[in-house]
C-alpha atoms as a PDB file:
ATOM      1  CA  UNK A   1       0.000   0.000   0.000  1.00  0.00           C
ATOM      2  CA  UNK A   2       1.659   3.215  -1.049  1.00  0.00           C
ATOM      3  CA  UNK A   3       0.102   6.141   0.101  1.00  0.00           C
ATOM      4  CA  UNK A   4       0.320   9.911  -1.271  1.00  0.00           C
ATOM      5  CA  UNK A   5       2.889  12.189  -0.306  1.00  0.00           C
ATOM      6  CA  UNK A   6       0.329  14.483   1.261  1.00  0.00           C
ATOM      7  CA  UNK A   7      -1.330  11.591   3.097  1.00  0.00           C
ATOM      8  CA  UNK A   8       0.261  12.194   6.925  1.00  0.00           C
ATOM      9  CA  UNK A   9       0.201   8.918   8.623  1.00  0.00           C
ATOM     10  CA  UNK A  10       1.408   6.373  12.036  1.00  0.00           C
ATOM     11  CA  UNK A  11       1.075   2.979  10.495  1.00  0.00           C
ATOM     12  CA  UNK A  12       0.031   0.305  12.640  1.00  0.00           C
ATOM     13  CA  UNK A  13       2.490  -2.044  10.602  1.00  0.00           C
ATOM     14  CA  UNK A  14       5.059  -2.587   8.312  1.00  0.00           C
ATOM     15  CA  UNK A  15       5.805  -4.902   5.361  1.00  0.00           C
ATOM     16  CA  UNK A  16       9.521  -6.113   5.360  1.00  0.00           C
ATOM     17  CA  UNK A  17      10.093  -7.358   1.790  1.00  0.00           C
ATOM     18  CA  UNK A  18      13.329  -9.042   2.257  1.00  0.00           C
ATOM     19  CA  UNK A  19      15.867  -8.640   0.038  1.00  0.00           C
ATOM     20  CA  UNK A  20      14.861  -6.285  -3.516  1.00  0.00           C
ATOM     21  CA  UNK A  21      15.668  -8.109  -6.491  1.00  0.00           C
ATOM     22  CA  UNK A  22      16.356 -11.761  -4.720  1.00  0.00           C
ATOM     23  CA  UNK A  23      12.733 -12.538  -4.293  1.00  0.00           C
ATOM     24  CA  UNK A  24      12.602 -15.552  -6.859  1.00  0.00           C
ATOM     25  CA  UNK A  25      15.834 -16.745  -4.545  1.00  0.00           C
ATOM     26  CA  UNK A  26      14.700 -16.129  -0.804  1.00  0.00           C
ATOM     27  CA  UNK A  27      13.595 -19.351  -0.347  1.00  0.00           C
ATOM     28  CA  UNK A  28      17.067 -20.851  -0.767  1.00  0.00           C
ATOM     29  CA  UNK A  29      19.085 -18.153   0.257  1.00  0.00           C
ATOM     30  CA  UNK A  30      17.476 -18.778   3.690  1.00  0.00           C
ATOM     31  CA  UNK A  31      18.863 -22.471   4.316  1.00  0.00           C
ATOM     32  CA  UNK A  32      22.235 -20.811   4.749  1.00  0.00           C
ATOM     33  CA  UNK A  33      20.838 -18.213   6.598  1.00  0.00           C
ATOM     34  CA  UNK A  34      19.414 -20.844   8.991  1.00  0.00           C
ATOM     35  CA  UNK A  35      22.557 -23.045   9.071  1.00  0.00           C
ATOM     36  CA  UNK A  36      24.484 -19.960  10.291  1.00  0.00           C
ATOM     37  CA  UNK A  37      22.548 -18.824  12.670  1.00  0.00           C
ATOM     38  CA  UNK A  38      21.638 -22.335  14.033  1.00  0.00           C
ATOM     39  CA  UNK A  39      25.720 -22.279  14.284  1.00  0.00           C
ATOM     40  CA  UNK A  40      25.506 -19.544  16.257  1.00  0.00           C
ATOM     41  CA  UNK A  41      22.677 -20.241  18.558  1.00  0.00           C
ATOM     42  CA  UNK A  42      24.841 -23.701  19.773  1.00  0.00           C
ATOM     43  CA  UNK A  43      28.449 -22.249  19.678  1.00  0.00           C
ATOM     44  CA  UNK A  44      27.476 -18.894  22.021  1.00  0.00           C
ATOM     45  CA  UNK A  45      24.978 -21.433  24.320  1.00  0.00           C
ATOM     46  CA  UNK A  46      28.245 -23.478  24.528  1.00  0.00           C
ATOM     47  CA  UNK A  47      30.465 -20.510  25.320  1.00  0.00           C
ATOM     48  CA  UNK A  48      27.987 -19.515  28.196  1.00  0.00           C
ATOM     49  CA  UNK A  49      27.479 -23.260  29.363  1.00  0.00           C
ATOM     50  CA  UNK A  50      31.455 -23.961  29.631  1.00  0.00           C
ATOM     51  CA  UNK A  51      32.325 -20.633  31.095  1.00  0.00           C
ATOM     52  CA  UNK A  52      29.587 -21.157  33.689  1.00  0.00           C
ATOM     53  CA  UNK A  53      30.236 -24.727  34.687  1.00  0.00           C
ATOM     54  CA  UNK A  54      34.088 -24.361  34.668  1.00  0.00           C
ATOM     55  CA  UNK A  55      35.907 -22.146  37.435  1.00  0.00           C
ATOM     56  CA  UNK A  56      38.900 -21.967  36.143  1.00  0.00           C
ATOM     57  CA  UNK A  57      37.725 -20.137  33.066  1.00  0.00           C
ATOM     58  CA  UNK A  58      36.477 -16.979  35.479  1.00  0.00           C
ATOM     59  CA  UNK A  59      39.290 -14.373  34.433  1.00  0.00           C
ATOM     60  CA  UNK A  60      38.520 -11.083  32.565  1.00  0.00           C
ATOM     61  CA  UNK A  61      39.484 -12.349  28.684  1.00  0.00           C
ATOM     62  CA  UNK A  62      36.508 -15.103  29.469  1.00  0.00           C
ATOM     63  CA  UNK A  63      33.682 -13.067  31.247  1.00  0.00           C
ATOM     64  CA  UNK A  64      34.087 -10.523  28.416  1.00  0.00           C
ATOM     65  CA  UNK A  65      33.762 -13.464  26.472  1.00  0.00           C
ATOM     66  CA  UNK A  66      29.813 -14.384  27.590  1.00  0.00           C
ATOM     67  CA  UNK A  67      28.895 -11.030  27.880  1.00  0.00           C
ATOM     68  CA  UNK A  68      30.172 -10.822  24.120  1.00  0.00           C
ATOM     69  CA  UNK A  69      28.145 -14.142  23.197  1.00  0.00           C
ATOM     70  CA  UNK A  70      25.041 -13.210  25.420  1.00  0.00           C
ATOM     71  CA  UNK A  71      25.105 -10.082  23.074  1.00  0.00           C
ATOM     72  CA  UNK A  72      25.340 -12.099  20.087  1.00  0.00           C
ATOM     73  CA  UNK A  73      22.521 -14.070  20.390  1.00  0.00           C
ATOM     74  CA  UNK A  74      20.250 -11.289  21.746  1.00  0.00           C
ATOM     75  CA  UNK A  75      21.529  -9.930  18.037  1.00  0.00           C
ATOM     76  CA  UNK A  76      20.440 -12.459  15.978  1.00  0.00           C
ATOM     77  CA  UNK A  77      17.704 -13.859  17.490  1.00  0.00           C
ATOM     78  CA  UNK A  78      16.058 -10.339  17.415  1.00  0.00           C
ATOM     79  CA  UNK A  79      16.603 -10.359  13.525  1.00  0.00           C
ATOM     80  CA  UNK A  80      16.910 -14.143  12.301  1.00  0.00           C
ATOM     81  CA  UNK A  81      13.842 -15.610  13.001  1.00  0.00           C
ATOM     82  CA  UNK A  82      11.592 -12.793  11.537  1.00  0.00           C
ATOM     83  CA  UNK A  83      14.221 -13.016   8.273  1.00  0.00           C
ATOM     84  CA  UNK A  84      13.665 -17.087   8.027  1.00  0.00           C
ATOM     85  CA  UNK A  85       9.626 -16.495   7.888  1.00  0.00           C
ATOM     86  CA  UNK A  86      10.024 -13.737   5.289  1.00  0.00           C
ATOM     87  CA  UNK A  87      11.814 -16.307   2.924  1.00  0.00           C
ATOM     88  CA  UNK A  88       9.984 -18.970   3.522  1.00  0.00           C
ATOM     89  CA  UNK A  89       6.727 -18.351   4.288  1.00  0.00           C
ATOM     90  CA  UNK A  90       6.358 -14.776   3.152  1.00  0.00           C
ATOM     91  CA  UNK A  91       5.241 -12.972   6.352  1.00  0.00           C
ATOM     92  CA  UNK A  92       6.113  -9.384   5.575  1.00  0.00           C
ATOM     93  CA  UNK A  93       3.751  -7.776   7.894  1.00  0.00           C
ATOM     94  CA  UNK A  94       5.921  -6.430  11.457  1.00  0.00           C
ATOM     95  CA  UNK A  95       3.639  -4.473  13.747  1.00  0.00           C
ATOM     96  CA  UNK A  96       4.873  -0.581  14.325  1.00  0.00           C
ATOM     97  CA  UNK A  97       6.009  -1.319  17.984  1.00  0.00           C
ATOM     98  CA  UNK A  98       8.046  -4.411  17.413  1.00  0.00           C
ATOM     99  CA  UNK A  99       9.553  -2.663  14.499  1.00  0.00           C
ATOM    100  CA  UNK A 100      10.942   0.052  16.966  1.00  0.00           C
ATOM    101  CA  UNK A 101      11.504  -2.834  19.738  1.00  0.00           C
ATOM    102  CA  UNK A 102      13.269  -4.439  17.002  1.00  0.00           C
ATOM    103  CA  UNK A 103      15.795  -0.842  15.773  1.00  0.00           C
ATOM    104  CA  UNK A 104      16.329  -0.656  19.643  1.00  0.00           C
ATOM    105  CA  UNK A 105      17.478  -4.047  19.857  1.00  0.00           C
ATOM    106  CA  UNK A 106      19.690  -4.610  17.096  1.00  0.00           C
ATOM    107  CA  UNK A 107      21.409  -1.116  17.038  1.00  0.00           C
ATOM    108  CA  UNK A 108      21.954  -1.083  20.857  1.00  0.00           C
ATOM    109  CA  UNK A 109      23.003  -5.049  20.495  1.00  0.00           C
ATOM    110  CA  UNK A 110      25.653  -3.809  18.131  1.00  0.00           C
ATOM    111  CA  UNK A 111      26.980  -0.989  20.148  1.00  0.00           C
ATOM    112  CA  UNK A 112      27.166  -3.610  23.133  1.00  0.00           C
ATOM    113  CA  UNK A 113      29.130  -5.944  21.060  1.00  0.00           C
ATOM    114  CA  UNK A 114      31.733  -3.477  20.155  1.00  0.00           C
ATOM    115  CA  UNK A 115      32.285  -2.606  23.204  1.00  0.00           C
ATOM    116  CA  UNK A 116      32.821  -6.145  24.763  1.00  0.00           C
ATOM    117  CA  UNK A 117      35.113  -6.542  21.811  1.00  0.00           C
ATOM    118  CA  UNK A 118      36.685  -3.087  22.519  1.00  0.00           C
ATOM    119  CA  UNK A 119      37.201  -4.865  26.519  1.00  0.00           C
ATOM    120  CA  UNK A 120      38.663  -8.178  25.169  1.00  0.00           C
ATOM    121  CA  UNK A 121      41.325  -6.126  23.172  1.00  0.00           C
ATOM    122  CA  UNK A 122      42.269  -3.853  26.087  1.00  0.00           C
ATOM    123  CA  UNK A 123      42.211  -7.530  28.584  1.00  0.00           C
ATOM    124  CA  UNK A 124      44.954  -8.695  25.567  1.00  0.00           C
ATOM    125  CA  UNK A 125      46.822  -5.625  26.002  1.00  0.00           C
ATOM    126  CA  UNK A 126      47.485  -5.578  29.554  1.00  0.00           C
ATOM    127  CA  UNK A 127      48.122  -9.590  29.487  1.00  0.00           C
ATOM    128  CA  UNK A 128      50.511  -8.749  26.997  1.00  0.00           C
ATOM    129  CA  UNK A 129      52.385  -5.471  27.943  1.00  0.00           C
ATOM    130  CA  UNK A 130      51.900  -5.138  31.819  1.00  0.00           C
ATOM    131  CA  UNK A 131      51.192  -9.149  32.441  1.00  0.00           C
ATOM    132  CA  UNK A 132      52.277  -8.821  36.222  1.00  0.00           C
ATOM    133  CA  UNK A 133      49.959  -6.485  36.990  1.00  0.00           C
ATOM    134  CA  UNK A 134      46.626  -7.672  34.883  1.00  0.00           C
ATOM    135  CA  UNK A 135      44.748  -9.244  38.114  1.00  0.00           C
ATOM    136  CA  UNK A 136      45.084  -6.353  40.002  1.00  0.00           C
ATOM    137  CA  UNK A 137      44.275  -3.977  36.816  1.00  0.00           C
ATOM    138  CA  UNK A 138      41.291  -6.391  35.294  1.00  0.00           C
ATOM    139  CA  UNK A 139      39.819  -7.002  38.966  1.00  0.00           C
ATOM    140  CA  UNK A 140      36.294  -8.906  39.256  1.00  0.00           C
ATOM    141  CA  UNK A 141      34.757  -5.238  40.454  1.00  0.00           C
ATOM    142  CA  UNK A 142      36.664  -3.712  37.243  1.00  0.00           C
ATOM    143  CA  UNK A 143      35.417  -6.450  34.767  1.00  0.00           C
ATOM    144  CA  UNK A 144      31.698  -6.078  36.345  1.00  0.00           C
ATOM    145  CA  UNK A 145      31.986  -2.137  36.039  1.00  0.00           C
ATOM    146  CA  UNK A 146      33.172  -2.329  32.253  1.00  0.00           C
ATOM    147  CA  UNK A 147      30.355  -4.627  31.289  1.00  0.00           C
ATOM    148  CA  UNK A 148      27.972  -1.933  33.072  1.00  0.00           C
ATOM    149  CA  UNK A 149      29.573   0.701  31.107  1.00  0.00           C
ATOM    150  CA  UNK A 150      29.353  -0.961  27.908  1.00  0.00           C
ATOM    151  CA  UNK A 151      25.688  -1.918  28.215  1.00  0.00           C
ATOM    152  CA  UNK A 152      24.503   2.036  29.923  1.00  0.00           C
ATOM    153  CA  UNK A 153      26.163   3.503  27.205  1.00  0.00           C
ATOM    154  CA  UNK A 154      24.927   1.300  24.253  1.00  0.00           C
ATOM    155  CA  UNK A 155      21.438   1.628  26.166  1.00  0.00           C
ATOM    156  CA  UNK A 156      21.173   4.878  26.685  1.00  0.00           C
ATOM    157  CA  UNK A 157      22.088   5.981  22.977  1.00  0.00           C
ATOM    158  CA  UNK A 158      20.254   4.290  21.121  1.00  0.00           C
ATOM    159  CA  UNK A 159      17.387   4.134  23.160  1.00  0.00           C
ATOM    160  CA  UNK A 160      15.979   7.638  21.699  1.00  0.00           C
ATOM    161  CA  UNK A 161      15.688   6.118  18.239  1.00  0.00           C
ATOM    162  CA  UNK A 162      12.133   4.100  18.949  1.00  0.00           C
ATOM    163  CA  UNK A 163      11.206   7.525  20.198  1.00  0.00           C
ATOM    164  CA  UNK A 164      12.392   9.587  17.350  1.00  0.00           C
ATOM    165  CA  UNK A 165      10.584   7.447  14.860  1.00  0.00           C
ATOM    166  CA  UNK A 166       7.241   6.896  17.022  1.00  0.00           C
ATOM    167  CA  UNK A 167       6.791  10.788  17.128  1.00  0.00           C
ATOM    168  CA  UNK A 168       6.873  11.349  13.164  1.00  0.00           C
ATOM    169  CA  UNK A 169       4.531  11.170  10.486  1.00  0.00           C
ATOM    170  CA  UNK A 170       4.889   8.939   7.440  1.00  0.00           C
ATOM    171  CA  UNK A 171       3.650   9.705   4.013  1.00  0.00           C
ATOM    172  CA  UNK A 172       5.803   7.750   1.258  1.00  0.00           C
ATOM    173  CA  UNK A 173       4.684   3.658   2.490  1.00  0.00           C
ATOM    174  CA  UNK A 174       4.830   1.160   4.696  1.00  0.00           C
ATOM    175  CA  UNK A 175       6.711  -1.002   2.860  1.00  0.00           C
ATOM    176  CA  UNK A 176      10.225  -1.471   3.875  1.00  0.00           C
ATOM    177  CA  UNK A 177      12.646  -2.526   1.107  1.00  0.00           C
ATOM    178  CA  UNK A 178      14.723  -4.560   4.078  1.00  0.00           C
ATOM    179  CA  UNK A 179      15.324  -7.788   6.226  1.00  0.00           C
ATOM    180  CA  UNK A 180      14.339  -6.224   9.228  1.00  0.00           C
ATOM    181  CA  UNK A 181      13.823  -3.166  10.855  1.00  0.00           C
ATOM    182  CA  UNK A 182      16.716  -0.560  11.058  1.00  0.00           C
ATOM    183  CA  UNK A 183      16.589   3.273  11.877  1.00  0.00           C
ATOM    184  CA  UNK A 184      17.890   4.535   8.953  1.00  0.00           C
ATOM    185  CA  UNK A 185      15.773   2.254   6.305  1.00  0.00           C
ATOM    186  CA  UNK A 186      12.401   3.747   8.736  1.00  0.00           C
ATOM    187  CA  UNK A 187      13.560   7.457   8.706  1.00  0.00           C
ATOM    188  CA  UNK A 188      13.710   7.268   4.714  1.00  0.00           C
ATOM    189  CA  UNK A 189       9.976   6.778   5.060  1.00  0.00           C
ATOM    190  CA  UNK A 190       9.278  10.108   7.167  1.00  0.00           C
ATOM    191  CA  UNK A 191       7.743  13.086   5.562  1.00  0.00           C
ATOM    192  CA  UNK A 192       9.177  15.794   7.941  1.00  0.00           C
ATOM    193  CA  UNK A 193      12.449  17.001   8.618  1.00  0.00           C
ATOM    194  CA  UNK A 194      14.542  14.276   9.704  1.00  0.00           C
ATOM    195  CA  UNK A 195      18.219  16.160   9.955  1.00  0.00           C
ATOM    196  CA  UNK A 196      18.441  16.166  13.681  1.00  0.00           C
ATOM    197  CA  UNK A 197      17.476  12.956  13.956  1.00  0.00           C
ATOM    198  CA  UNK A 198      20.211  11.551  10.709  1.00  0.00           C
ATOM    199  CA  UNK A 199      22.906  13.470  12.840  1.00  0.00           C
ATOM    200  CA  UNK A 200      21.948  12.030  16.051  1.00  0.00           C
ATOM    201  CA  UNK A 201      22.444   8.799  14.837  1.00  0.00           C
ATOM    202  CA  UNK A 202      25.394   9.802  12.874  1.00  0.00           C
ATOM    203  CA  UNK A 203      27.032  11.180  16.487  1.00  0.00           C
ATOM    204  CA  UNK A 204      25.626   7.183  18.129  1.00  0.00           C
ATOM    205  CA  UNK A 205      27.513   5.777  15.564  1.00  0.00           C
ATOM    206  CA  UNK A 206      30.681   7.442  16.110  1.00  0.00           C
ATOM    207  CA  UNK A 207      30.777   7.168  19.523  1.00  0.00           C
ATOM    208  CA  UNK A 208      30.083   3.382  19.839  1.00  0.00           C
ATOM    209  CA  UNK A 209      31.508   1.598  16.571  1.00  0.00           C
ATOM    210  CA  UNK A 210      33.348   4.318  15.018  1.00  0.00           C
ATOM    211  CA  UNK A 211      35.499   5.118  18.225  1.00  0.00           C
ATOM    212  CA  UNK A 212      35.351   1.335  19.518  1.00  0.00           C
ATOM    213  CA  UNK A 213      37.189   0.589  16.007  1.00  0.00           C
ATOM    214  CA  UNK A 214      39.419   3.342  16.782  1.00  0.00           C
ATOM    215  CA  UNK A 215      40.955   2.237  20.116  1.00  0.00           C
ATOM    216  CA  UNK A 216      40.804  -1.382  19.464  1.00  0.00           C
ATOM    217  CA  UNK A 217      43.555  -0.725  16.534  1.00  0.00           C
ATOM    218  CA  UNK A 218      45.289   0.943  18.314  1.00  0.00           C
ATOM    219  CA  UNK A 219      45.701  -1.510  21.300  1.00  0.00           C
ATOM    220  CA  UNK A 220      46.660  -4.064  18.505  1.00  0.00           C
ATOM    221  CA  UNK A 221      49.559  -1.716  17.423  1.00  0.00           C
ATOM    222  CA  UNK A 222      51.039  -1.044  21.012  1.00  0.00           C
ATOM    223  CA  UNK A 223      50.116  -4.614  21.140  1.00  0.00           C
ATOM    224  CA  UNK A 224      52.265  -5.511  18.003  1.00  0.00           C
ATOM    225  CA  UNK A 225      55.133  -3.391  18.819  1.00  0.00           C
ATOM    226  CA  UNK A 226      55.362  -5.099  22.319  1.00  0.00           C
ATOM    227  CA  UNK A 227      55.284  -8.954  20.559  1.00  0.00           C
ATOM    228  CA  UNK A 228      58.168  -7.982  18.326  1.00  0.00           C
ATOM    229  CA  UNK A 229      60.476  -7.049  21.169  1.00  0.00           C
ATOM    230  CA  UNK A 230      59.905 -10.537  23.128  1.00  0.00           C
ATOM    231  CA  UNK A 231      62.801 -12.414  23.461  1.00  0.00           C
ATOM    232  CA  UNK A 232      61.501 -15.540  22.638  1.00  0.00           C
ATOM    233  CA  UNK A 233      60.901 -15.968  18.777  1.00  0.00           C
ATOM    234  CA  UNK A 234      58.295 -19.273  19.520  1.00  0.00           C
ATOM    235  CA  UNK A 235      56.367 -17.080  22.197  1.00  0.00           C
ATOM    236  CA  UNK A 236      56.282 -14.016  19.093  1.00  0.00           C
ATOM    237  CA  UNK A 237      54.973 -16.683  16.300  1.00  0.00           C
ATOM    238  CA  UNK A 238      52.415 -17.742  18.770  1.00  0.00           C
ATOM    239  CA  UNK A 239      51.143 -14.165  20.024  1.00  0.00           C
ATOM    240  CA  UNK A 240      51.494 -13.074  16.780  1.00  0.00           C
ATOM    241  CA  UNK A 241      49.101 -15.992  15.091  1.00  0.00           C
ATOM    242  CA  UNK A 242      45.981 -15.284  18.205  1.00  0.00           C
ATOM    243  CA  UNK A 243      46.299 -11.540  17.850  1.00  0.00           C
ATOM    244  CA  UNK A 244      46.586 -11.735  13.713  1.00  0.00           C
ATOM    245  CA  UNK A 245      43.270 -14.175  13.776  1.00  0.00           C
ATOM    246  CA  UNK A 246      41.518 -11.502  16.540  1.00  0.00           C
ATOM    247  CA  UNK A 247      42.139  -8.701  14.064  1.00  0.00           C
ATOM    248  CA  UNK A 248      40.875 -10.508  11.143  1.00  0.00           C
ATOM    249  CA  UNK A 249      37.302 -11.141  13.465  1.00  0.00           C
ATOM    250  CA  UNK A 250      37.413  -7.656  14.206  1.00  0.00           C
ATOM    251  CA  UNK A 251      37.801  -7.005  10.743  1.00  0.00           C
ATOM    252  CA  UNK A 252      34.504  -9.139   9.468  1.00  0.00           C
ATOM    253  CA  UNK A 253      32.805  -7.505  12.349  1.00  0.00           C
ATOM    254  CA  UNK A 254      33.241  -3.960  11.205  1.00  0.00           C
ATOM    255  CA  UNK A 255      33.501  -3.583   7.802  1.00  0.00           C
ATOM    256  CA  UNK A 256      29.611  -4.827   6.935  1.00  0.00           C
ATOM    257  CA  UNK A 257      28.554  -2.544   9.952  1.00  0.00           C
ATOM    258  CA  UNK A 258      30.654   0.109   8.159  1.00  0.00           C
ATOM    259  CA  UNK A 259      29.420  -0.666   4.695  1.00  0.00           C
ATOM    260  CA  UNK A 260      26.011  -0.683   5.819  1.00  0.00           C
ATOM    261  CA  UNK A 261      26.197   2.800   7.885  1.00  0.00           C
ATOM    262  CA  UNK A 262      28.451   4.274   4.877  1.00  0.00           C
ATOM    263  CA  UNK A 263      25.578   3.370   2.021  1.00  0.00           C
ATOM    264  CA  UNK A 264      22.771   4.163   3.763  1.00  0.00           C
ATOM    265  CA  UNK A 265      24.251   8.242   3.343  1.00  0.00           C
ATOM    266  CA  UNK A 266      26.087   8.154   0.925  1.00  0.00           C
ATOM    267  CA  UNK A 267      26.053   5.386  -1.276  1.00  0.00           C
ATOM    268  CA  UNK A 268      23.262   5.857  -3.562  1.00  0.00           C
ATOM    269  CA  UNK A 269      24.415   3.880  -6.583  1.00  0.00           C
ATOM    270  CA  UNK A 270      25.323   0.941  -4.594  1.00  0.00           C
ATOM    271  CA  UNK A 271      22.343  -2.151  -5.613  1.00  0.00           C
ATOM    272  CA  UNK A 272      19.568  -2.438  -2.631  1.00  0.00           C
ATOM    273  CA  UNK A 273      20.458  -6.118  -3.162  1.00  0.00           C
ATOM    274  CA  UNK A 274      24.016  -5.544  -1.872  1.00  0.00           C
ATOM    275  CA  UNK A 275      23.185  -3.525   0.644  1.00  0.00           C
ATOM    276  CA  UNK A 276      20.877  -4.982   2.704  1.00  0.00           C
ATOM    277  CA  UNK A 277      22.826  -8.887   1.744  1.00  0.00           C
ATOM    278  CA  UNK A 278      25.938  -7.065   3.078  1.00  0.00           C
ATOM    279  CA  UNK A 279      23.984  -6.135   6.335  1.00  0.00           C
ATOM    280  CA  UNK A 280      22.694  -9.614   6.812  1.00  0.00           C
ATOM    281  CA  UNK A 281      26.433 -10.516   7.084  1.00  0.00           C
ATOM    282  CA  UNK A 282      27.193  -8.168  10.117  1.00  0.00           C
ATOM    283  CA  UNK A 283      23.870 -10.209  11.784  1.00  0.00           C
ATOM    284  CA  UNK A 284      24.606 -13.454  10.611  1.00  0.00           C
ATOM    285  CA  UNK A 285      28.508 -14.497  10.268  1.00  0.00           C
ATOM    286  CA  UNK A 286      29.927 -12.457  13.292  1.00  0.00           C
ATOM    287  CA  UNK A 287      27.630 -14.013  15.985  1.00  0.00           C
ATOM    288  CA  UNK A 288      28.979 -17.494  14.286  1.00  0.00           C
ATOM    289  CA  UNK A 289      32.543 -16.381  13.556  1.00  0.00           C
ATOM    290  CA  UNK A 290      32.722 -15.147  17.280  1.00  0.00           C
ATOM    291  CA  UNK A 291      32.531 -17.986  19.492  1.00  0.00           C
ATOM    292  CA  UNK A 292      34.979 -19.961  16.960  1.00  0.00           C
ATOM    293  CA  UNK A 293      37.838 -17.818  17.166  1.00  0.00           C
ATOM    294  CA  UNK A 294      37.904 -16.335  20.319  1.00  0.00           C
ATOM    295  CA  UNK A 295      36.231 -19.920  22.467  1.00  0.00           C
ATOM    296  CA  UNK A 296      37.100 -22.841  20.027  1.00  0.00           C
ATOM    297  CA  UNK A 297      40.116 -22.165  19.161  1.00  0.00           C
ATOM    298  CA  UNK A 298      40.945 -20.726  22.863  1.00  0.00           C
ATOM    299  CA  UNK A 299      42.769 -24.400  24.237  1.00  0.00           C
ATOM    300  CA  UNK A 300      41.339 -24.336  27.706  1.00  0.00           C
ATOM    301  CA  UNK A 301      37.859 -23.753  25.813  1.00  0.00           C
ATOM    302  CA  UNK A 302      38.340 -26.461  23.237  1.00  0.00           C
ATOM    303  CA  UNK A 303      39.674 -29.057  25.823  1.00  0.00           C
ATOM    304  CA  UNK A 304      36.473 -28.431  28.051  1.00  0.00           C
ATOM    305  CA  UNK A 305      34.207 -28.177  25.571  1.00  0.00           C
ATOM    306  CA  UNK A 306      36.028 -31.777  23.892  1.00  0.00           C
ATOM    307  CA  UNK A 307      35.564 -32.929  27.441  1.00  0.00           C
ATOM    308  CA  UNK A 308      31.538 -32.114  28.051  1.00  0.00           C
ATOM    309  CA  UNK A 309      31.097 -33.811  24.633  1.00  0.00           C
ATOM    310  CA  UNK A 310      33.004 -36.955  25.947  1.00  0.00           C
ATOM    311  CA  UNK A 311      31.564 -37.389  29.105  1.00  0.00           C
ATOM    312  CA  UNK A 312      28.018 -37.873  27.548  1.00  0.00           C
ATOM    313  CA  UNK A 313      28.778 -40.537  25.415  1.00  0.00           C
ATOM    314  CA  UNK A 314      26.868 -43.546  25.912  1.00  0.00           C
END
């Protein structure tokens, strides 16, 4: 239903059409949508579960760890299973308040999850560079204060946004040209002046990914300077290989959250298509890829988690 531009309305739904120009392919591009995020679902339960159960895993790199993978799967799950039922069994319609439930969730989620990342990179940097001091620096109180910051502050900006788009009018459609719900694909639908609110989120942006991404480089560079001076060549290979496979996650993390945030202002000849399948990424492969790198191939993890698995053989 497209309505005229001189038609001022508050919609009591949405339609989320999925991906523009796939269509004809949904229904198959959602089995490796589901794989993934099934992938997910059991490698960040198994994170939490083997953290939990085993107290010898209760330092700082680890706790950031769950609070990481509880973030994750608050991510997907508040996108993923909305996406499968668009594919395949076409159910477009998204009522106006979970729409803005659902902005809220995902953009704050983010937010969260780059700062828990952020805190994992700064708990490598003192391990590395002032490793005699890290449990009196990285303290239970400390670790418990960080998480608090990280989840206030990804709270509290992005908690106007549901606001912001509740209080204006919309005049163009209800039809979103999208997976899911996000606050910039919504505020393209508003027929009054929506500057404030573009910069606002602009500013969010900045100071959550933007500045996260910032600071987490540049731990890896005080980082990488520190390796290179160790004495011992086999403890630089190792060091070097974890921190090298940390900054490729970080990498897969950001740039789809970048690309995304990038071509919603400024790339207007980039394909819908790409777009919004580039922001499916950020929602489905770094929930997945996160767990992997920094639990499974973590040795304590693996040898507990190889060790739950054994033990309930029958």
């Amino acid at each position: 239903m497209v309505l005229s531009n001189n038609t001022n309305f508050h919609p009591r739904a949405f339609f989320l059409l999925g991906i523009p120009g796939m269509e004809t392919f949904h229904i198959w591009i959602a089995i490796p949508f589901c794989l993934v995020y099934l992938c997910a679902v059991v490698g960040n339960l198994s994170i939490l579960f083997i953290i939990r159960t085993d107290s010898s895993l209760h330092q700082a790199m680890y706790f950031f760890l769950c609070m990481l993978s509880l973030t994750d799967l608050i991510l997907s799950t508040t996108a993923m299973p909305k996406i499968l039922s668009i594919f395949w069994f076409h159910d477009r319609k998204i009522y106006f308040e979970a729409c803005l439930i659902q902005v809220f969730l995902i953009h704050s989620s983010c937010s969260m999850a780059s700062g828990f990342i952020l805190a994992m990179a700064f708990d490598r940097y003192v391990a590395i560079c002032n490793p005699l001091r890290h449990s009196t620096i990285l303290t239970h109180k400390v670790i418990k204060n960080l998480g608090l910051v990280i989840v206030i502050r990804g709270a509290s900006l992005f908690s106007p946004q549901p606001f912001m788009l509740r209080w204006f009018p919309y005049c163009r459609t209800n039809f979103i040209p999208h997976t899911y719900c996000e606050f910039m694909a919504l505020i393209k639908l508003a027929c009054a002046d929506t500057r404030v609110s573009r910069m606002y989120s602009l500013t969010a942006a900045f100071l959550t990914g933007g500045l996260d991404f910032i600071l987490i480089i540049c731990s890896y560079i005080v980082i990488l300077y520190t390796v290179f001076h160790l004495p011992s060549k086999v403890a630089r290979i190792k060091t070097l290989g974890t921190c090298g496979l940390h900054v490729c996650v970080i990498l897969v993390a950001y740039t789809p959250a970048f690309f995304s945030f990038l071509t919603h202002r400024f790339g207007r000849h980039v394909a819908p298509h790409i777009h919004i399948f580039v922001a499916n990424i950020y929602l489905l492969v770094t929930p997945m890829v996160n767990p992997m790198t920094y639990g499974i191939r973590t040795k304590r993890i693996r040898d507990r988690f190889l060790q739950v698995l054994t033990s309930h053989k029958f």
